[in-house]
N, C-alpha and C. Protein backbone atom coordinates (compact mmCIF):
# COMPACT_ATOMS: atom_id res chain seq x y z
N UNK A 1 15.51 13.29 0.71
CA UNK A 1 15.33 11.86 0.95
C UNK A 1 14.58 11.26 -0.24
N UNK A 2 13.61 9.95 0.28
CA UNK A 2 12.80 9.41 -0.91
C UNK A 2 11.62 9.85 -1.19
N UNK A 3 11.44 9.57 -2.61
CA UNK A 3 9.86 9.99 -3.01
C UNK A 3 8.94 8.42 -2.57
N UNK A 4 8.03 8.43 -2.06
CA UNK A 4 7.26 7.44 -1.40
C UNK A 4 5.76 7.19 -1.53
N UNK A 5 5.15 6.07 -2.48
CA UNK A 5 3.87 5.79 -2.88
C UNK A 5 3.29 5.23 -1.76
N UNK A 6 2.58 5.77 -0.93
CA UNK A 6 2.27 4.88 0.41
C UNK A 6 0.42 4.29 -0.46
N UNK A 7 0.25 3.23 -0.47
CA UNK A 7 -1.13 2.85 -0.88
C UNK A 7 -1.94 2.15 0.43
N UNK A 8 -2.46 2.83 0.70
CA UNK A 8 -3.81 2.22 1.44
C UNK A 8 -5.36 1.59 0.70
N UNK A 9 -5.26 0.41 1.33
CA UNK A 9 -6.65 0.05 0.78
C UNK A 9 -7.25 -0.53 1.98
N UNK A 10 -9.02 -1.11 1.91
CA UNK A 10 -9.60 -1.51 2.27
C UNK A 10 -9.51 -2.28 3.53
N UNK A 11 -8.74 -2.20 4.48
CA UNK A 11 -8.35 -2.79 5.50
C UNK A 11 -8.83 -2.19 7.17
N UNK A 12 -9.28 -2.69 8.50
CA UNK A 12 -9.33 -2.26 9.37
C UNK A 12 -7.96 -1.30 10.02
N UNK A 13 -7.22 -2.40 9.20
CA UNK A 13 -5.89 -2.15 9.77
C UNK A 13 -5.55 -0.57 8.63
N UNK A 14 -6.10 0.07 7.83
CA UNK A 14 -6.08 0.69 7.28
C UNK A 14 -5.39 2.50 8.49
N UNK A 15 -6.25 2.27 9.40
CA UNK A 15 -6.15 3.50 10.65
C UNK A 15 -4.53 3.10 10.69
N UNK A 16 -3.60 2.31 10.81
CA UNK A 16 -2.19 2.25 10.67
C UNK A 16 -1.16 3.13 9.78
N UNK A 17 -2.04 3.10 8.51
CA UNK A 17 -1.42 4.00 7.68
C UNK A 17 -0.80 5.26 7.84
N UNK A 18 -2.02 5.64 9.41
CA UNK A 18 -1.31 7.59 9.12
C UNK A 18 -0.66 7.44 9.93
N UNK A 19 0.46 6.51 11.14
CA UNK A 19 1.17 6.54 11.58
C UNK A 19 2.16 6.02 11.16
N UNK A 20 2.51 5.26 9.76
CA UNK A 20 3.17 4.91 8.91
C UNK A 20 4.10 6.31 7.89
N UNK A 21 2.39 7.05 7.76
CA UNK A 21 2.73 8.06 6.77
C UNK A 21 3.16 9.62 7.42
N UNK A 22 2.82 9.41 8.80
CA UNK A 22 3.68 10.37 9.92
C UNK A 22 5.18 10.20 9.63
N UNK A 23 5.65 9.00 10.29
CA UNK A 23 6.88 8.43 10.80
C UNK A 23 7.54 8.24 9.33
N UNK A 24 6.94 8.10 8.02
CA UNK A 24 8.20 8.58 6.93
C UNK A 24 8.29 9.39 6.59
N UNK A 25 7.40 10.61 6.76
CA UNK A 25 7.78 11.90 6.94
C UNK A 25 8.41 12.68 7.51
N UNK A 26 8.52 12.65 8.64
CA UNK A 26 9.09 12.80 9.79
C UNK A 26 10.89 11.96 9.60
N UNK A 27 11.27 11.17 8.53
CA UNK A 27 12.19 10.93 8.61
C UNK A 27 12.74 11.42 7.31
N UNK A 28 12.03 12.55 6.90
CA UNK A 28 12.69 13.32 5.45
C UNK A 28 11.87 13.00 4.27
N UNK A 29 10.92 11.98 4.04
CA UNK A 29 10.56 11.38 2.88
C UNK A 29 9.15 12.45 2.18
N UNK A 30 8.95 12.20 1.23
CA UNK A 30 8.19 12.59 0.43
C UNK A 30 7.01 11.58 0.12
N UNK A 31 6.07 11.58 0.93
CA UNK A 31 4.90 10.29 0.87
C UNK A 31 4.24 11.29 0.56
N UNK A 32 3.47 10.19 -0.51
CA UNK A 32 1.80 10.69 -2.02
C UNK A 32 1.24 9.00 -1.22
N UNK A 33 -0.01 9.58 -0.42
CA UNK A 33 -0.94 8.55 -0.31
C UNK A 33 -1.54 8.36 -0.79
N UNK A 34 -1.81 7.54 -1.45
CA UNK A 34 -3.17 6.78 -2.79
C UNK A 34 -3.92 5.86 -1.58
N UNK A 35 -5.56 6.13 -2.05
CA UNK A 35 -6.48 5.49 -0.87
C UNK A 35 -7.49 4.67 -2.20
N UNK A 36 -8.06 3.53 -1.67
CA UNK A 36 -8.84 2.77 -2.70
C UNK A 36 -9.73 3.44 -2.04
N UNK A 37 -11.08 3.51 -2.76
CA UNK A 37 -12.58 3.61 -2.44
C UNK A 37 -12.54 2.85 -0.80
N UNK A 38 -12.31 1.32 -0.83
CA UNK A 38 -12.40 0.79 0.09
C UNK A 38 -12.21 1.33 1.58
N UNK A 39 -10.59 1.71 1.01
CA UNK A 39 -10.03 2.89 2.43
C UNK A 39 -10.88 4.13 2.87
N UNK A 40 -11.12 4.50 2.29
CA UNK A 40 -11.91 5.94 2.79
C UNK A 40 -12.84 5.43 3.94
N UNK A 41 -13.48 4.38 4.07
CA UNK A 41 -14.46 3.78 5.12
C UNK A 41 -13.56 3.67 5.94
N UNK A 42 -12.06 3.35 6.17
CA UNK A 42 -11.78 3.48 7.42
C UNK A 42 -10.54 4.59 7.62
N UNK A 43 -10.08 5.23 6.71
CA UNK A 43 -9.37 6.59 7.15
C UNK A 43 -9.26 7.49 5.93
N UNK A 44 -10.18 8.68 6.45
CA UNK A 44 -10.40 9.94 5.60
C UNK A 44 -8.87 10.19 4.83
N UNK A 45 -9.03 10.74 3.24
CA UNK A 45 -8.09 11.17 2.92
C UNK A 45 -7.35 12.77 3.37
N UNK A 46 -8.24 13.19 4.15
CA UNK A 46 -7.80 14.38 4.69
C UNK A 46 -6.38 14.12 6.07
N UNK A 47 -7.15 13.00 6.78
CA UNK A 47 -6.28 12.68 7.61
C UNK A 47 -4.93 12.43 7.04
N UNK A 48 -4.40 11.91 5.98
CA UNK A 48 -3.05 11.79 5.37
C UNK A 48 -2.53 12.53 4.82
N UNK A 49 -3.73 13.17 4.47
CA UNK A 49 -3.07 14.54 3.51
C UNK A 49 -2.76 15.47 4.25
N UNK A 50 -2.71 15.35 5.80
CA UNK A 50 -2.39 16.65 6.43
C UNK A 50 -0.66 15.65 7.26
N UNK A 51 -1.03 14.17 7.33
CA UNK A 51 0.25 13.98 7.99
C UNK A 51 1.23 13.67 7.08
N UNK A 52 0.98 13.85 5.99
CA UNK A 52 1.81 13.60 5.25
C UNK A 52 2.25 14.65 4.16
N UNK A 53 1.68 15.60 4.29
CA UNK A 53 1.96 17.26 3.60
C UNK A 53 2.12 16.98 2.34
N UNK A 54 0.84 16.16 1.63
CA UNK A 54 0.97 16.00 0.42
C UNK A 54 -0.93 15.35 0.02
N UNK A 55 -1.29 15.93 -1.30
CA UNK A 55 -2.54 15.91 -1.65
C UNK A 55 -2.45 14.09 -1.89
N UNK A 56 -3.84 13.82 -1.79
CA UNK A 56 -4.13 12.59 -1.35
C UNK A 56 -5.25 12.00 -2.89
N UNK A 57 -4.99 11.24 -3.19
CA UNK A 57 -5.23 10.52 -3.99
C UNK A 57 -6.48 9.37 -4.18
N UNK A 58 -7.17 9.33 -4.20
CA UNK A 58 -8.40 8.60 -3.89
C UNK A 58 -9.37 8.07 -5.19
N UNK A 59 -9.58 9.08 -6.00
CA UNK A 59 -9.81 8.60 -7.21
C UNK A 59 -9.67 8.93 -8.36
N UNK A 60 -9.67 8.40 -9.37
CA UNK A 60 -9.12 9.56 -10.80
C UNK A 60 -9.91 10.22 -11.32
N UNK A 61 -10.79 10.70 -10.25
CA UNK A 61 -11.30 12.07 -10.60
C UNK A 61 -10.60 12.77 -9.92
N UNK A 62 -9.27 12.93 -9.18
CA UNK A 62 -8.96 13.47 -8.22
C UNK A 62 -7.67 14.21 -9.34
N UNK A 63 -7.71 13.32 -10.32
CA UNK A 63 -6.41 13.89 -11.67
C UNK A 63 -6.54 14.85 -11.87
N UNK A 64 -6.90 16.11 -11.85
CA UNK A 64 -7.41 17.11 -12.83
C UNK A 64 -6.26 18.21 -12.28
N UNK A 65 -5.28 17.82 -11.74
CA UNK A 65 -4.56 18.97 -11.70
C UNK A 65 -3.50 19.25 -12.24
N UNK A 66 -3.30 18.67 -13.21
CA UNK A 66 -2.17 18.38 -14.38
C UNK A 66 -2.48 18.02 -15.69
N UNK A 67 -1.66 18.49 -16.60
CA UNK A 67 -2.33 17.47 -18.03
C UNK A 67 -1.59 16.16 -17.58
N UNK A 68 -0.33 15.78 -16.80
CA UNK A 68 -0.27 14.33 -17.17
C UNK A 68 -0.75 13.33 -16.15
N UNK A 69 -1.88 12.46 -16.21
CA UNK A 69 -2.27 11.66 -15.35
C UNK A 69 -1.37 11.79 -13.87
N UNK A 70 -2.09 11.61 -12.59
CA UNK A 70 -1.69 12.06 -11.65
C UNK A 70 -0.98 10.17 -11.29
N UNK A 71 -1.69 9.33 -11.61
CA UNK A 71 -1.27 8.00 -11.40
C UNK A 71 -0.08 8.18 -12.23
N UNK A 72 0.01 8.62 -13.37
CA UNK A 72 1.36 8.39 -14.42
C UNK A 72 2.29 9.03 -13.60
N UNK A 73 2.14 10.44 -13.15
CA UNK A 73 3.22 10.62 -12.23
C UNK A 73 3.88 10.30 -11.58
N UNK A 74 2.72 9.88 -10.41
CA UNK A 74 3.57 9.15 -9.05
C UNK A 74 4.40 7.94 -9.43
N UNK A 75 4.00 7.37 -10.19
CA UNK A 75 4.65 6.18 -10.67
C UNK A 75 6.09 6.55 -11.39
N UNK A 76 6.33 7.58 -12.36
CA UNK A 76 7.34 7.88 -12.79
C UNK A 76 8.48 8.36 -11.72
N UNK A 77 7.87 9.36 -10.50
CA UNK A 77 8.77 9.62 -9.41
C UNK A 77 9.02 8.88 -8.29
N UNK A 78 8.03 8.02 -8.28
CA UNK A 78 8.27 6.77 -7.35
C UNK A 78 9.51 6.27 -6.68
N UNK A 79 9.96 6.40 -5.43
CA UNK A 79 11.81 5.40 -5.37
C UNK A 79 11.00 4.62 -4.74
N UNK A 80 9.95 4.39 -4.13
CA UNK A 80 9.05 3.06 -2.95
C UNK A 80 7.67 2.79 -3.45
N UNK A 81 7.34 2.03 -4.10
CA UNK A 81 5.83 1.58 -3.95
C UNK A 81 5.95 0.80 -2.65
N UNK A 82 4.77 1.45 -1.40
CA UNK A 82 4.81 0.33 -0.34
C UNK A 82 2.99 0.50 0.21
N UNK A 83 2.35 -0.42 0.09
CA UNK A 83 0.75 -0.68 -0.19
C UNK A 83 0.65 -1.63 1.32
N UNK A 84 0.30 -0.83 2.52
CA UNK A 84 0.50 -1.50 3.94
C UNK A 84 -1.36 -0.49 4.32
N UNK A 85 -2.58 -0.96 4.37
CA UNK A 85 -2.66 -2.50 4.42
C UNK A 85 -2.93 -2.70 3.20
N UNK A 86 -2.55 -3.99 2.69
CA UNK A 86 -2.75 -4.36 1.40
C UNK A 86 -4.01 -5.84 1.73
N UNK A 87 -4.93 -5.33 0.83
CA UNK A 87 -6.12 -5.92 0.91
C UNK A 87 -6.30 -7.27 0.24
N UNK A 88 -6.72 -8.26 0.12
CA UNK A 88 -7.04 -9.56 -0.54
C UNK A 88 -7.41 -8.97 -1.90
N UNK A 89 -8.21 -8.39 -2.21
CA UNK A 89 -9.05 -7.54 -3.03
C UNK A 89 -8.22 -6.88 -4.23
N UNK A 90 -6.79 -5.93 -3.23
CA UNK A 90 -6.36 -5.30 -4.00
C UNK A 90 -4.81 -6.28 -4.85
N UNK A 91 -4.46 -7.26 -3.71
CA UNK A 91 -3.34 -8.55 -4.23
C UNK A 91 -3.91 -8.66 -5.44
N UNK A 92 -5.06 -9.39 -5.48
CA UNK A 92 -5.69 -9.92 -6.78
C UNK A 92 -5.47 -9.08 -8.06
N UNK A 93 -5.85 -7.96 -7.54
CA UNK A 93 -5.64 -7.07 -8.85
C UNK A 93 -4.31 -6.88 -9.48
N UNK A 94 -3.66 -6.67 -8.21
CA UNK A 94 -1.78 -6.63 -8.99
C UNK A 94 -1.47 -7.61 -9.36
N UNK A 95 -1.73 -9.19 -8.73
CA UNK A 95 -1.58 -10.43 -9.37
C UNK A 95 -1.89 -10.44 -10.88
N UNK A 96 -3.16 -9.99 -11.19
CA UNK A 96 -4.09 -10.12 -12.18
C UNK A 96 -3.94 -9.09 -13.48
N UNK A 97 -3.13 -8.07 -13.27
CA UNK A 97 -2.74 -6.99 -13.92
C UNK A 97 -3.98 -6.16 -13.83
N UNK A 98 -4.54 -6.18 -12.96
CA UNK A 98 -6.09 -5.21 -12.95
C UNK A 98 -6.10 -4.11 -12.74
N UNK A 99 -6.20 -3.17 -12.96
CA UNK A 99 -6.58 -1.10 -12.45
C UNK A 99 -7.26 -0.61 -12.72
N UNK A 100 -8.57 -1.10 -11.86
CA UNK A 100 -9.51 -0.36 -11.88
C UNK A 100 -9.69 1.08 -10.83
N UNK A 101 -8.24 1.37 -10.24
CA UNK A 101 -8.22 1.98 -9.36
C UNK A 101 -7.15 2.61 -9.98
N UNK A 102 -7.12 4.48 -8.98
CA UNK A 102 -5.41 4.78 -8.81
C UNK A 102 -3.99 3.93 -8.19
N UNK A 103 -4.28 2.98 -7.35
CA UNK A 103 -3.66 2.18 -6.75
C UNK A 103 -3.17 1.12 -7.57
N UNK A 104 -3.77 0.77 -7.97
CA UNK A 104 -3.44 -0.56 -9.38
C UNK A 104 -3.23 -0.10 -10.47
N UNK A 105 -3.78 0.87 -10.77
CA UNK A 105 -2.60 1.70 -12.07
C UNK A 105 -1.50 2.61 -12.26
N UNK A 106 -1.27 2.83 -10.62
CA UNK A 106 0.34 3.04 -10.25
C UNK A 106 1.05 1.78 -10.73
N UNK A 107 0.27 1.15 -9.42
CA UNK A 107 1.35 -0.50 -9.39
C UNK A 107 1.95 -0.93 -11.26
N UNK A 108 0.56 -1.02 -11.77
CA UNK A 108 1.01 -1.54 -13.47
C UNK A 108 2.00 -0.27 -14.00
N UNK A 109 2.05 1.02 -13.76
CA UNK A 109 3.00 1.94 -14.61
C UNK A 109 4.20 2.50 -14.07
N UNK A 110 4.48 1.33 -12.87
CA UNK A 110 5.85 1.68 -12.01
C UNK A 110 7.11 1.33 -13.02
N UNK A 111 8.10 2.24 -13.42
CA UNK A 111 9.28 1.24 -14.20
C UNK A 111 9.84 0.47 -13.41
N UNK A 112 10.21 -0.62 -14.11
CA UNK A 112 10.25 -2.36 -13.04
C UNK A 112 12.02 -2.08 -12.10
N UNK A 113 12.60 -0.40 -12.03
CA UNK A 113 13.53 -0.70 -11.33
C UNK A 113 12.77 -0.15 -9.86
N UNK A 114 11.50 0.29 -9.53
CA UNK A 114 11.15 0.90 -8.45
C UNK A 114 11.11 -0.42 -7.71
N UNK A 115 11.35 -0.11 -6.62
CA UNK A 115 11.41 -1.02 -5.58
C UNK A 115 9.72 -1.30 -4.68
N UNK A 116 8.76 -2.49 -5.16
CA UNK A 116 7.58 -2.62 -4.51
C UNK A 116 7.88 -3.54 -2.81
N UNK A 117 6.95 -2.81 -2.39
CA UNK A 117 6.69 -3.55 -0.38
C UNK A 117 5.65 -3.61 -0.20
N UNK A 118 4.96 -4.86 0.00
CA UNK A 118 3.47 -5.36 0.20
C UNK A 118 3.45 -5.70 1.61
N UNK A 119 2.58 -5.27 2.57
CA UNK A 119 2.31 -5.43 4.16
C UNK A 119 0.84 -5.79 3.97
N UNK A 120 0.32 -7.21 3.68
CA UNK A 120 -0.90 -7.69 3.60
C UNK A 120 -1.51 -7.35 5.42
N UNK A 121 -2.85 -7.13 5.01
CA UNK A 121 -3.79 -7.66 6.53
C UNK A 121 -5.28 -7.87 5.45
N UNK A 122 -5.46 -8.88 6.41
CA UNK A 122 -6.93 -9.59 6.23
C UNK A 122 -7.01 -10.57 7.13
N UNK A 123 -8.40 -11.29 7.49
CA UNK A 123 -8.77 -12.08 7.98
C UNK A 123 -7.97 -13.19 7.69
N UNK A 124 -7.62 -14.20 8.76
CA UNK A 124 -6.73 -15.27 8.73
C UNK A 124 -7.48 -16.22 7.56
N UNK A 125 -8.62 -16.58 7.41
CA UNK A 125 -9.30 -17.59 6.20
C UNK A 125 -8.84 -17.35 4.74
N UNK A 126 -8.92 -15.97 4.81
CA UNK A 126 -8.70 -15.20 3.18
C UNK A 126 -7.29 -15.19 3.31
N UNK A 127 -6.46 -15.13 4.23
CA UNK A 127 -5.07 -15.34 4.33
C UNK A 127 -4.33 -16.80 3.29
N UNK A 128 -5.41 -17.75 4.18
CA UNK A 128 -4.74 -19.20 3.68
C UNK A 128 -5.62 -19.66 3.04
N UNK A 129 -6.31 -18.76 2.25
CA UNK A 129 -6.87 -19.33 0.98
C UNK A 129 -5.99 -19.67 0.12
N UNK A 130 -6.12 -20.97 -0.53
CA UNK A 130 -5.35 -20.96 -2.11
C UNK A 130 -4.96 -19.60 -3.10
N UNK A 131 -6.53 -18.97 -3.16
CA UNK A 131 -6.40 -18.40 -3.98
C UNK A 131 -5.44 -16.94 -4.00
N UNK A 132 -5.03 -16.86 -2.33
CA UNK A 132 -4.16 -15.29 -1.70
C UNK A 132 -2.83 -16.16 -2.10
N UNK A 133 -2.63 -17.27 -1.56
CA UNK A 133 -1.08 -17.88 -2.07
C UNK A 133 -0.61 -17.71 -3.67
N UNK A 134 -1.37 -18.44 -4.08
CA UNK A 134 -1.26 -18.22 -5.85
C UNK A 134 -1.06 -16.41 -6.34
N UNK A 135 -2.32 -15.77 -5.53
CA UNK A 135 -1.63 -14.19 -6.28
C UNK A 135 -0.50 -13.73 -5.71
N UNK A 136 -0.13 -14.37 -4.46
CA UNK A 136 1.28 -14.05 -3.57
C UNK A 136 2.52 -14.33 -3.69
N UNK A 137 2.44 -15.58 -4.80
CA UNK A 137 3.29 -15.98 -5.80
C UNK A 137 4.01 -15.91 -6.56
N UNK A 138 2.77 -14.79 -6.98
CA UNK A 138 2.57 -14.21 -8.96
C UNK A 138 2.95 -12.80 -8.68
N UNK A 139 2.92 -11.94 -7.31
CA UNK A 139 3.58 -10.93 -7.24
C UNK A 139 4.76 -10.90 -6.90
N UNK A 140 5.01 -11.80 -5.94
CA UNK A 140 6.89 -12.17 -5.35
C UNK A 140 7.89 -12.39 -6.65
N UNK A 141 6.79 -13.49 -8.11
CA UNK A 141 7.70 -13.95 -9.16
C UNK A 141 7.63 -12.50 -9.77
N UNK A 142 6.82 -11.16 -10.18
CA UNK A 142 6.87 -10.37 -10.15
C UNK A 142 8.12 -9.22 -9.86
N UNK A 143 8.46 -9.56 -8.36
CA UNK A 143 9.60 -8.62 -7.84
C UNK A 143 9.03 -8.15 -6.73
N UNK A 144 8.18 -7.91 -6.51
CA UNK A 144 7.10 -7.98 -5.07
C UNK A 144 7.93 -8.18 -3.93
N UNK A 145 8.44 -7.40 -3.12
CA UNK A 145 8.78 -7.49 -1.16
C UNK A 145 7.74 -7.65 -0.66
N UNK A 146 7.84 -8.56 0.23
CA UNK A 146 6.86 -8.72 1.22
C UNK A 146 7.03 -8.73 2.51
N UNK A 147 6.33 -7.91 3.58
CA UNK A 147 6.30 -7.74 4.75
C UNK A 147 4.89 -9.07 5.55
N UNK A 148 5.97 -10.09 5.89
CA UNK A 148 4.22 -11.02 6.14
C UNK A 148 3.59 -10.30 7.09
N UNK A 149 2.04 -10.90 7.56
CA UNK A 149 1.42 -10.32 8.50
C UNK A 149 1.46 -11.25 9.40
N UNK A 150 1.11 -10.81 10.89
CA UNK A 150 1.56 -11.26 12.61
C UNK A 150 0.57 -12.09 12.70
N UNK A 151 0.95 -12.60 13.83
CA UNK A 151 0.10 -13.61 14.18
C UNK A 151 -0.87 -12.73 15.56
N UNK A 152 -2.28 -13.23 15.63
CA UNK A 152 -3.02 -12.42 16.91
C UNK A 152 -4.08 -12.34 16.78
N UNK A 153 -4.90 -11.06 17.65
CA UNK A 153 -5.95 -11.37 17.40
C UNK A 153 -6.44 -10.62 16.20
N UNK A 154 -7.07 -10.93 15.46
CA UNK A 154 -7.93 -10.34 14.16
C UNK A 154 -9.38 -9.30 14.55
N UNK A 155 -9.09 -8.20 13.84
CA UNK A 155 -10.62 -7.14 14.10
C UNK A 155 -12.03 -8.30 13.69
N UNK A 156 -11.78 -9.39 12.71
CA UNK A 156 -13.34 -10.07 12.56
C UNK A 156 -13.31 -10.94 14.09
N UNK A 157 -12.61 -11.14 15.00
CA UNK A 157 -13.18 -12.18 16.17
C UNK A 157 -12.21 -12.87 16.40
N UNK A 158 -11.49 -13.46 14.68
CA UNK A 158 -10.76 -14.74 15.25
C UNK A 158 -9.52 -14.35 16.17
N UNK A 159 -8.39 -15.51 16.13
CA UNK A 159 -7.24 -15.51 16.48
C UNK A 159 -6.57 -16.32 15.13
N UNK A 160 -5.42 -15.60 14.74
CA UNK A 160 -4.44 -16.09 13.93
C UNK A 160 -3.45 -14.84 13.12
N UNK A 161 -3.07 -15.85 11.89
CA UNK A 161 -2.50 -14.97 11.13
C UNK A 161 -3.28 -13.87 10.21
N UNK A 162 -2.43 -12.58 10.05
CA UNK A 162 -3.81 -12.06 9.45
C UNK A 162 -3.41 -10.34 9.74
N UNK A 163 -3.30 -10.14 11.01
CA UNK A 163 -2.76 -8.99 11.23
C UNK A 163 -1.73 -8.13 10.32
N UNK A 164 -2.07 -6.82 10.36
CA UNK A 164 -0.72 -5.81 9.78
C UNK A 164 0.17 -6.09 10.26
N UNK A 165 1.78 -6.22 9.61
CA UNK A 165 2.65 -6.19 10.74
C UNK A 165 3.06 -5.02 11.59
N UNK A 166 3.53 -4.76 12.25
CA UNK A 166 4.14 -4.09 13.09
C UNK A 166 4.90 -2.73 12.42
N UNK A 167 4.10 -1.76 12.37
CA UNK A 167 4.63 -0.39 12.21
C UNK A 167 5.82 -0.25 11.45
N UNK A 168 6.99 -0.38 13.23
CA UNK A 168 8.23 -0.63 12.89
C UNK A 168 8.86 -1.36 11.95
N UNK A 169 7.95 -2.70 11.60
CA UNK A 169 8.43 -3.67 10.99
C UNK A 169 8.30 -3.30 9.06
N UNK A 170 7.39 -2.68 8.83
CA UNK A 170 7.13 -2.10 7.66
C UNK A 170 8.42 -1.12 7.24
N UNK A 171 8.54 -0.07 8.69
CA UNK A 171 9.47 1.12 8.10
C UNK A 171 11.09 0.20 8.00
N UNK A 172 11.28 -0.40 8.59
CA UNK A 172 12.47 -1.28 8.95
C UNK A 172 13.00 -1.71 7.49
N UNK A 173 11.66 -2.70 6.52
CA UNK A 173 12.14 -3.13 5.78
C UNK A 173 11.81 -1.50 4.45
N UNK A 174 10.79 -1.05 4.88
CA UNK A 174 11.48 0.37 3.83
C UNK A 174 12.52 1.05 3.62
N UNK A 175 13.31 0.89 4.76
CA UNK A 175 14.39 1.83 4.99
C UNK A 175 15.56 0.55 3.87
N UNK A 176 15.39 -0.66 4.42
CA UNK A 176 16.37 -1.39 4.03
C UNK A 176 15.92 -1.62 2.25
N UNK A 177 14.81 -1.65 1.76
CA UNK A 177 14.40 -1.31 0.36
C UNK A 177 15.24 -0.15 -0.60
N UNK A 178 15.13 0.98 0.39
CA UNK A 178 15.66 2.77 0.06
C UNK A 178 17.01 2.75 -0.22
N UNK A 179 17.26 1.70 0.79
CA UNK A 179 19.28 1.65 1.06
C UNK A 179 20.03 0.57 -0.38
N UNK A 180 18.87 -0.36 -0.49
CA UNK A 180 19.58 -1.09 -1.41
C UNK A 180 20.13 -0.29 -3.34
């Protein structure tokens, strides 16, 4: 099947990931989870690295098991960059060309025929900030898929938009990414 960059960052909705990174495994795929600093506060890289039968990625000190950068890799074997939850934090950076992370220096050394899938969650405010539209923009003019996020209730209290989407709804449009 496919080789699969699953990126987790900084999100509540982050605990989603390993049932993300179950269920494309489980359907033949080859998922390399990359975790920001951020993520680790809400799901251990051990937890993915066991559902997803593949060493887990967290920081580039984590490179040392190859001479060629472990980010340069994944990126070269890449058929899916798909970054579900994708953080306010971490948009900015791909907007911005930033990598200060393994996650953002995949994203910058993907060759531009890999197919990217962004599944934002954050708080509904940081949602409809100006400033999430403008980098949401600048990644779509990019080549950027986007999976929007649901409407409901939010882990900070509120009610709105803001939520991960829906599991299914992520693998749905991966599958239809894989096929094209």
């Amino acid at each position: 099947m496919s080789n699969i960059v699953l990126g987790v960052t900084g999100s509540i909705a982050a605990y989603k990931a390993a049932d993300l990174a179950s269920q494309l495994t489980k359907l033949g795929h080859e998922v390399h989870c990359v975790l920001t600093r951020a993520a680790t506060e809400f799901v251990t890289p051990l937890t993915l690295q066991v559902l997803s039968r593949q060493p887990v990625l967290a920081s580039l000190e984590d490179e040392k098991n190859s001479w060629k950068p472990g980010h340069i890799e994944l990126a070269d074997n890449a058929d899916l960059f798909l970054v579900a939850p994708l953080s306010a934090d971490t948009l900015g950076n791909f907007a911005r060309g930033l990598a200060p992370d393994p996650l953002s220096s995949i994203y910058l050394a993907l060759p531009r025929s890999t197919p990217v899938l962004l599944a934002p969650a954050m708080n509904g405010k940081m949602w409809a900030h100006p400033a999430t539209a403008r980098n949401l923009a600048t990644v779509k003019e990019d080549g950027c898929h986007i999976v929007d996020p649901a409407e409901g209730d939010l882990a900070c209290g509120y009610e709105g938009v803001g939520r991960l989407a829906d599991v299914n709804d992520i693998l749905s449009a991966a599958t239809s990414l894989l096929a094209s």
